[in-house]
PDB file of N, CA and C in Angstrom:
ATOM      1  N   UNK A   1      14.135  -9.977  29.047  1.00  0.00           N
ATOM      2  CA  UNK A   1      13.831  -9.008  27.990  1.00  0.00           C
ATOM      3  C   UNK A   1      12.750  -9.606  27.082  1.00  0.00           C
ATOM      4  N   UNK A   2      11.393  -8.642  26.929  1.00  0.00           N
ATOM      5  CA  UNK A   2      10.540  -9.379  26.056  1.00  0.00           C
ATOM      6  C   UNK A   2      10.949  -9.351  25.100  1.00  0.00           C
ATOM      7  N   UNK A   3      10.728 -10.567  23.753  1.00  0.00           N
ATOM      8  CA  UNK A   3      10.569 -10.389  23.050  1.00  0.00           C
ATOM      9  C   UNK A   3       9.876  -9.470  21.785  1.00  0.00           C
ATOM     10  N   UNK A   4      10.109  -8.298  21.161  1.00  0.00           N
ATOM     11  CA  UNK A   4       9.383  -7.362  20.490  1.00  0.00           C
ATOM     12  C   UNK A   4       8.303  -7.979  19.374  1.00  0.00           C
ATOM     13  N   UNK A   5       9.465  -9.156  18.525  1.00  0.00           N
ATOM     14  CA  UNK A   5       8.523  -9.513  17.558  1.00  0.00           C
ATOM     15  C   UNK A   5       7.327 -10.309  17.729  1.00  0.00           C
ATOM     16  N   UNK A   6       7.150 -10.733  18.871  1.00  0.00           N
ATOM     17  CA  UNK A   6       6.403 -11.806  19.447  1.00  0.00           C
ATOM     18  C   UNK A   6       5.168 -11.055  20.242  1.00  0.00           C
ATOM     19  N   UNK A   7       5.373  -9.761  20.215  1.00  0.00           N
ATOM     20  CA  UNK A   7       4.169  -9.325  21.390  1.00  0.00           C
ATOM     21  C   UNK A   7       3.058  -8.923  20.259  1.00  0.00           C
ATOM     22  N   UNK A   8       1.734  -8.731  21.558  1.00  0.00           N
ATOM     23  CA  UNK A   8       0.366  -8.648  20.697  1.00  0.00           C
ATOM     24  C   UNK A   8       0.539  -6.791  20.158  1.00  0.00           C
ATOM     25  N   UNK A   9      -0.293  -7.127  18.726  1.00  0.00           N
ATOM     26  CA  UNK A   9      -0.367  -6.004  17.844  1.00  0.00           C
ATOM     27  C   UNK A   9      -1.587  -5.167  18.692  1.00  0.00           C
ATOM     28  N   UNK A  10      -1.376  -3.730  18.374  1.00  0.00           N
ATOM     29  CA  UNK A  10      -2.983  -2.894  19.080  1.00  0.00           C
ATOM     30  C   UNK A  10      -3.407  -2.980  17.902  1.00  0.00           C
ATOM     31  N   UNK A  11      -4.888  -2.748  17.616  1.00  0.00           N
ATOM     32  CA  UNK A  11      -5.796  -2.508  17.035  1.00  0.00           C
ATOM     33  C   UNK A  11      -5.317  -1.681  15.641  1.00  0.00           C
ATOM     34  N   UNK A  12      -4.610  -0.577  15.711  1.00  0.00           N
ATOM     35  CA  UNK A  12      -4.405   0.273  14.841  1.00  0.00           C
ATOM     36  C   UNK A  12      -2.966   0.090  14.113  1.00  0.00           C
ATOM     37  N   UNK A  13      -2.494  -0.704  14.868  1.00  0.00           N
ATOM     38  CA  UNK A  13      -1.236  -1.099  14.305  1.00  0.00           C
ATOM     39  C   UNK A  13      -1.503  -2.272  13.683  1.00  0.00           C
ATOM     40  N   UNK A  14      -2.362  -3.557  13.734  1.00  0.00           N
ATOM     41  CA  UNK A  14      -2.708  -4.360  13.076  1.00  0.00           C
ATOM     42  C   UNK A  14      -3.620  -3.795  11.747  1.00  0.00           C
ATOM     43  N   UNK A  15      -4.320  -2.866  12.058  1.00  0.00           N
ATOM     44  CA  UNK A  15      -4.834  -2.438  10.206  1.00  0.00           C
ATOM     45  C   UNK A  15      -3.729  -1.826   9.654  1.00  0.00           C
ATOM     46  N   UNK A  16      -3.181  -0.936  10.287  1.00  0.00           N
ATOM     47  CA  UNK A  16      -1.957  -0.269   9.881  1.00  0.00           C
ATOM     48  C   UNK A  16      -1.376  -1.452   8.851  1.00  0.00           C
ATOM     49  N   UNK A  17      -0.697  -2.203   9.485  1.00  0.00           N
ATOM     50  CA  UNK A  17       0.030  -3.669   8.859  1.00  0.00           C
ATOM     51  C   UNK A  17      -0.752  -4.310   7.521  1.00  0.00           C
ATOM     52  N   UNK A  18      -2.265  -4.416   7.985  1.00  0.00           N
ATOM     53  CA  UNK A  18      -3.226  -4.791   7.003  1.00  0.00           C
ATOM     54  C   UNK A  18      -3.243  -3.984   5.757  1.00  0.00           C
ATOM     55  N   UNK A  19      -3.165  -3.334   6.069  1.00  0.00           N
ATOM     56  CA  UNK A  19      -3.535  -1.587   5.054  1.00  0.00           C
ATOM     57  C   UNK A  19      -2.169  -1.994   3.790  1.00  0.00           C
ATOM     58  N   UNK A  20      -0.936  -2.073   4.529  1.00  0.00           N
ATOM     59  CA  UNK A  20       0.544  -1.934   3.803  1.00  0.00           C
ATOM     60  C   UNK A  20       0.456  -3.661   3.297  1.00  0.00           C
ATOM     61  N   UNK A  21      -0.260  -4.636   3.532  1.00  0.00           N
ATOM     62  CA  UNK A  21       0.281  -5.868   2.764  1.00  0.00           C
ATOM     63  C   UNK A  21      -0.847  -6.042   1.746  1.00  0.00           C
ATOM     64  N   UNK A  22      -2.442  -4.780   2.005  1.00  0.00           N
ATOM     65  CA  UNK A  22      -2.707  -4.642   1.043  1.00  0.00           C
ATOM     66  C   UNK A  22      -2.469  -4.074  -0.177  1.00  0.00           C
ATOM     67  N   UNK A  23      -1.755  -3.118   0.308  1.00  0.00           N
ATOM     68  CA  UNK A  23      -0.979  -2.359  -0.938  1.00  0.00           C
ATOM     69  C   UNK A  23       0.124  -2.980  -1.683  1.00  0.00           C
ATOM     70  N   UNK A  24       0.491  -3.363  -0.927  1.00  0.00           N
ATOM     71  CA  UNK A  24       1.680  -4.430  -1.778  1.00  0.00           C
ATOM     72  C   UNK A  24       1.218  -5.259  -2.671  1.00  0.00           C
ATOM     73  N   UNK A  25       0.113  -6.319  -2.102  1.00  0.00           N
ATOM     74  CA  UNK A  25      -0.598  -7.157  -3.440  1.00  0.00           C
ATOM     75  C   UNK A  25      -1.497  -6.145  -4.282  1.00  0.00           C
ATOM     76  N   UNK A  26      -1.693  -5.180  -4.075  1.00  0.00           N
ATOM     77  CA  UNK A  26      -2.527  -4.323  -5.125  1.00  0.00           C
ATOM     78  C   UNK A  26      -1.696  -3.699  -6.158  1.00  0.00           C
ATOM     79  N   UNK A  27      -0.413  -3.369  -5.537  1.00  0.00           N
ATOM     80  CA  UNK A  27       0.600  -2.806  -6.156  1.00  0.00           C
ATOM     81  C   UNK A  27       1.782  -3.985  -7.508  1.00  0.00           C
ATOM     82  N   UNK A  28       1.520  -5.312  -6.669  1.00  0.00           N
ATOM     83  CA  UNK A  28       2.023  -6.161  -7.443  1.00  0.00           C
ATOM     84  C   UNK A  28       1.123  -6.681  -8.383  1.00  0.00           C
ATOM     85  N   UNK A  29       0.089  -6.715  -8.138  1.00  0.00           N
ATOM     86  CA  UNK A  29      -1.166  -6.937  -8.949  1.00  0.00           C
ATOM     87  C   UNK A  29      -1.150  -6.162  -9.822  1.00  0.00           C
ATOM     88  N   UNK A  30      -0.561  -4.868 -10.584  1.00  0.00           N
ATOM     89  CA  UNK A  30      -0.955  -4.061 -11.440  1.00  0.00           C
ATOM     90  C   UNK A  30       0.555  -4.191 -11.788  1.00  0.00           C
ATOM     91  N   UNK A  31       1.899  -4.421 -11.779  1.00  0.00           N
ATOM     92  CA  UNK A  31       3.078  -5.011 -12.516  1.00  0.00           C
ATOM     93  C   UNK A  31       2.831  -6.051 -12.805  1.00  0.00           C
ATOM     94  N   UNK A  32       2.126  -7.161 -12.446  1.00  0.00           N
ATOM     95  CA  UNK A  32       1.639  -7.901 -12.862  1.00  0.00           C
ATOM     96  C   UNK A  32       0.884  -7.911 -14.105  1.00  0.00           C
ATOM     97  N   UNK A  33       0.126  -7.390 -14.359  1.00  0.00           N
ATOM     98  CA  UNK A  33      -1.091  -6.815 -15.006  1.00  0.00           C
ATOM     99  C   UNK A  33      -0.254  -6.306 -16.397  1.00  0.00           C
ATOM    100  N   UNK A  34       0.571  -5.006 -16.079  1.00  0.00           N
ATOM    101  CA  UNK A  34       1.035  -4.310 -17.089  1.00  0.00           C
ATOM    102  C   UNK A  34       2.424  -4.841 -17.483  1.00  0.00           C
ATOM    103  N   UNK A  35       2.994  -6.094 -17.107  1.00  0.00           N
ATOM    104  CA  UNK A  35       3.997  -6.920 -17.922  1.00  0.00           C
ATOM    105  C   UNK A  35       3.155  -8.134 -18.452  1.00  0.00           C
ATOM    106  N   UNK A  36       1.951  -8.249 -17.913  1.00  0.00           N
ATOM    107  CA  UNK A  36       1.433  -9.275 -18.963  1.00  0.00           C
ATOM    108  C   UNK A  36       1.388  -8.942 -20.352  1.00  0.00           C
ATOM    109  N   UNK A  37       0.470  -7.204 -20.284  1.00  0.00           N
ATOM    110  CA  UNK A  37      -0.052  -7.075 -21.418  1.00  0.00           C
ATOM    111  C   UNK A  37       0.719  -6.880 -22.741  1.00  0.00           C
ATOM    112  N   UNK A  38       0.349  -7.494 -23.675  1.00  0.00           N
ATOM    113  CA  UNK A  38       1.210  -7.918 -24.986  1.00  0.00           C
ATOM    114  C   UNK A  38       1.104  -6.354 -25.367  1.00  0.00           C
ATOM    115  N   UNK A  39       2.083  -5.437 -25.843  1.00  0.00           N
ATOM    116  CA  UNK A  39       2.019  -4.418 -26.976  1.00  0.00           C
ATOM    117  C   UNK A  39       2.456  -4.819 -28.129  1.00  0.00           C
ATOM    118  N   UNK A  40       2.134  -3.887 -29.144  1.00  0.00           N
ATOM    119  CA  UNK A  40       2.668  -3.914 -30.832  1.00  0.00           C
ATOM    120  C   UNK A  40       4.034  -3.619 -30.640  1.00  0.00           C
ATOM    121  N   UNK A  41       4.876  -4.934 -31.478  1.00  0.00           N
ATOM    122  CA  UNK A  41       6.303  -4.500 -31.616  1.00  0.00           C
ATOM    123  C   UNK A  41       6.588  -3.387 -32.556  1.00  0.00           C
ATOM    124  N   UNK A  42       7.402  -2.609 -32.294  1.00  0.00           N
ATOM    125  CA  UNK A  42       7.561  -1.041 -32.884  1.00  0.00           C
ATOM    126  C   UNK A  42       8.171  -1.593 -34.274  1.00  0.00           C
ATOM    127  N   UNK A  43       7.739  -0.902 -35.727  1.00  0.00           N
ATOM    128  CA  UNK A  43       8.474  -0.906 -36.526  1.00  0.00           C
ATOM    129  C   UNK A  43       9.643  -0.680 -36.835  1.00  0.00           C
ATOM    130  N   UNK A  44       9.704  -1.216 -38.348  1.00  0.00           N
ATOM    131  CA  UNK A  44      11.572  -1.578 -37.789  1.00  0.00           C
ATOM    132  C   UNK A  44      12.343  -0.267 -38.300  1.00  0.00           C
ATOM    133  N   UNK A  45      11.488   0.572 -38.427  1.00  0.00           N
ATOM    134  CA  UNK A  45      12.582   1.848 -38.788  1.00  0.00           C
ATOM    135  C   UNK A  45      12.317   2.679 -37.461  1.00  0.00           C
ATOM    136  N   UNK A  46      11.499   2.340 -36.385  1.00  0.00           N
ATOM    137  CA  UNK A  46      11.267   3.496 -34.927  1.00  0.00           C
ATOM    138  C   UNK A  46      12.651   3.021 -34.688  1.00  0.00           C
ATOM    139  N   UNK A  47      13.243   4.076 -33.685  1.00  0.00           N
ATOM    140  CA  UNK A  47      14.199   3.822 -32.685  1.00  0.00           C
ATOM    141  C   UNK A  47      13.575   4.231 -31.135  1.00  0.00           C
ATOM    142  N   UNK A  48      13.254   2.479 -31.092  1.00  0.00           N
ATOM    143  CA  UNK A  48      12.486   2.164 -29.575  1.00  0.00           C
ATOM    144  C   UNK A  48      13.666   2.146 -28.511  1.00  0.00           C
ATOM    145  N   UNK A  49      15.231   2.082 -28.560  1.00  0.00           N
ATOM    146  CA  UNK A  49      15.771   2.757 -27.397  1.00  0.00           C
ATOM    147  C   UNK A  49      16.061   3.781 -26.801  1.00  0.00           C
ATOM    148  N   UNK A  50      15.422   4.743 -27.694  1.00  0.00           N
ATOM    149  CA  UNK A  50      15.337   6.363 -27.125  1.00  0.00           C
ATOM    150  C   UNK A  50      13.925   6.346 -26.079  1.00  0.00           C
ATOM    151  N   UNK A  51      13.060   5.352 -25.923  1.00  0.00           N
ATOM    152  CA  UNK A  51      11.832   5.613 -25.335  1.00  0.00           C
ATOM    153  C   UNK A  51      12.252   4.772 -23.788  1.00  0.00           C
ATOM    154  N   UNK A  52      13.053   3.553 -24.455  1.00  0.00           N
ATOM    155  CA  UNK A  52      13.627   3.029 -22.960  1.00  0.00           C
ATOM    156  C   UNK A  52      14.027   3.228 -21.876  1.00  0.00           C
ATOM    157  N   UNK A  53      14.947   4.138 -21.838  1.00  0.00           N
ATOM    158  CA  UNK A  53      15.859   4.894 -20.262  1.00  0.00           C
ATOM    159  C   UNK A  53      14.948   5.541 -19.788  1.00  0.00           C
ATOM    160  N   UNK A  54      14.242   6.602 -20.722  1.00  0.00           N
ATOM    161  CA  UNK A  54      13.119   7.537 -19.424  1.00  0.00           C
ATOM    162  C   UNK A  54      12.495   6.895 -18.825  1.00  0.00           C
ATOM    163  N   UNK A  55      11.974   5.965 -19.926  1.00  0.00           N
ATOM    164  CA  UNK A  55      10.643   5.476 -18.703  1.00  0.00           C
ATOM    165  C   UNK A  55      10.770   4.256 -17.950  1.00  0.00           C
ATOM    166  N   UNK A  56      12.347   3.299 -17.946  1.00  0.00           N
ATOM    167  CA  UNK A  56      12.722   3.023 -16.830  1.00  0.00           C
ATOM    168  C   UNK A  56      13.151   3.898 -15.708  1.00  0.00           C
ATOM    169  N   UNK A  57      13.380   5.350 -15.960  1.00  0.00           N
ATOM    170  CA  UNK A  57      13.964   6.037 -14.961  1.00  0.00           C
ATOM    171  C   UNK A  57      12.234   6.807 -14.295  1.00  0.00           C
ATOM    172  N   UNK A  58      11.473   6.764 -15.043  1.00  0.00           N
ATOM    173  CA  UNK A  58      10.093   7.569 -14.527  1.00  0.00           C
ATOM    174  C   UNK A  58       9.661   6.053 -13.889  1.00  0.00           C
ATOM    175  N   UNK A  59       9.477   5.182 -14.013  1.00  0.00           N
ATOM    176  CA  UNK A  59       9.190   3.492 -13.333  1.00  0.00           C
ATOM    177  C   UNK A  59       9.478   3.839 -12.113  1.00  0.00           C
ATOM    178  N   UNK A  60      10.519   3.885 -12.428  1.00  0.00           N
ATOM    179  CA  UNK A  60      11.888   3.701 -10.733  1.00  0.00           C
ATOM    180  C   UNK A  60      11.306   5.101 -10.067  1.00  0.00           C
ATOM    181  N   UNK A  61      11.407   6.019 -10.415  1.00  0.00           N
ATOM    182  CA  UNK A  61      10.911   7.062  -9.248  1.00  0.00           C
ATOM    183  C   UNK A  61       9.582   7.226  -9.079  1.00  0.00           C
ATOM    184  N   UNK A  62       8.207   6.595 -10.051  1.00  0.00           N
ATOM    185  CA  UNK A  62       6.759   6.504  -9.337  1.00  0.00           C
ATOM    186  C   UNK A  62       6.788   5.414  -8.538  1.00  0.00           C
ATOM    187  N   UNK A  63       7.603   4.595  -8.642  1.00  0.00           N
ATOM    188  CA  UNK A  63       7.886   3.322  -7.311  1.00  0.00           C
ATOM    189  C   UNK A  63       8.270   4.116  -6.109  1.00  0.00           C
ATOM    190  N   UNK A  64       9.536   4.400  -6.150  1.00  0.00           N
ATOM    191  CA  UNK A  64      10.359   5.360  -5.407  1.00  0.00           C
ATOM    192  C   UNK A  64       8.964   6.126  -4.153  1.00  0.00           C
ATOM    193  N   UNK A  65       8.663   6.912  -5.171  1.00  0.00           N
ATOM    194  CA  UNK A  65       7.679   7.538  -4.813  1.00  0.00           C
ATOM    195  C   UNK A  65       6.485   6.845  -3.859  1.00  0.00           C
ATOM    196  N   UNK A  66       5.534   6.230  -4.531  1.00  0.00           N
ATOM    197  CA  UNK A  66       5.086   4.963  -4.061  1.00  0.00           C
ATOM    198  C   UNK A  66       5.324   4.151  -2.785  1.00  0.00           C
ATOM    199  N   UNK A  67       6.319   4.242  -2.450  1.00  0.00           N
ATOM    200  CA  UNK A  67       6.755   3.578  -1.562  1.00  0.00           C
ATOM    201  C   UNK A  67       7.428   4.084  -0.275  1.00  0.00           C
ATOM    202  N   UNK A  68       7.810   5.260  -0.206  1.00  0.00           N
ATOM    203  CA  UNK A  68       8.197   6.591   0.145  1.00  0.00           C
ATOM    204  C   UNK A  68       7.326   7.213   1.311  1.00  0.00           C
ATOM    205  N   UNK A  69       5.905   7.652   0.420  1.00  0.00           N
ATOM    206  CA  UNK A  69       4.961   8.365   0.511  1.00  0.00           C
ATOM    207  C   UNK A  69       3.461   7.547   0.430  1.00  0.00           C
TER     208      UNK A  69
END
């Protein structure tokens, strides 16, 4: 029984592959990017945990998404 993981890639399946580990470092490259960047800590009378849940929950499904599609 051949081995699957071991056999040669075709042409289109090797960019294919290329294509998706570019996206991944392009994709980590920009979480990267946007947890570097320092924002203004919210004043102390905002209530900054009402802004929290959505847009961990909008995060999680343009990933979702992202990754999906």
């Amino acid at each position: 029984m051949p081995n699957v993981l071991l056999r040669k890639l075709s042409l289109s399946e090797a960019m294919e592959a290329l294509k998706m580990k570019l996206f991944f470092v392009a994709m980590a490259m920009l979480i990267m990017a946007a947890s570097a960047a320092d924002s203004p800590a919210p004043s102390p009378t905002s209530d900054a945990t009402t802004m929290f849940v959505p847009t961990s929950v909008a995060s999680l499904v343009a990933l979702a998404f992202g990754f999906l599609f």
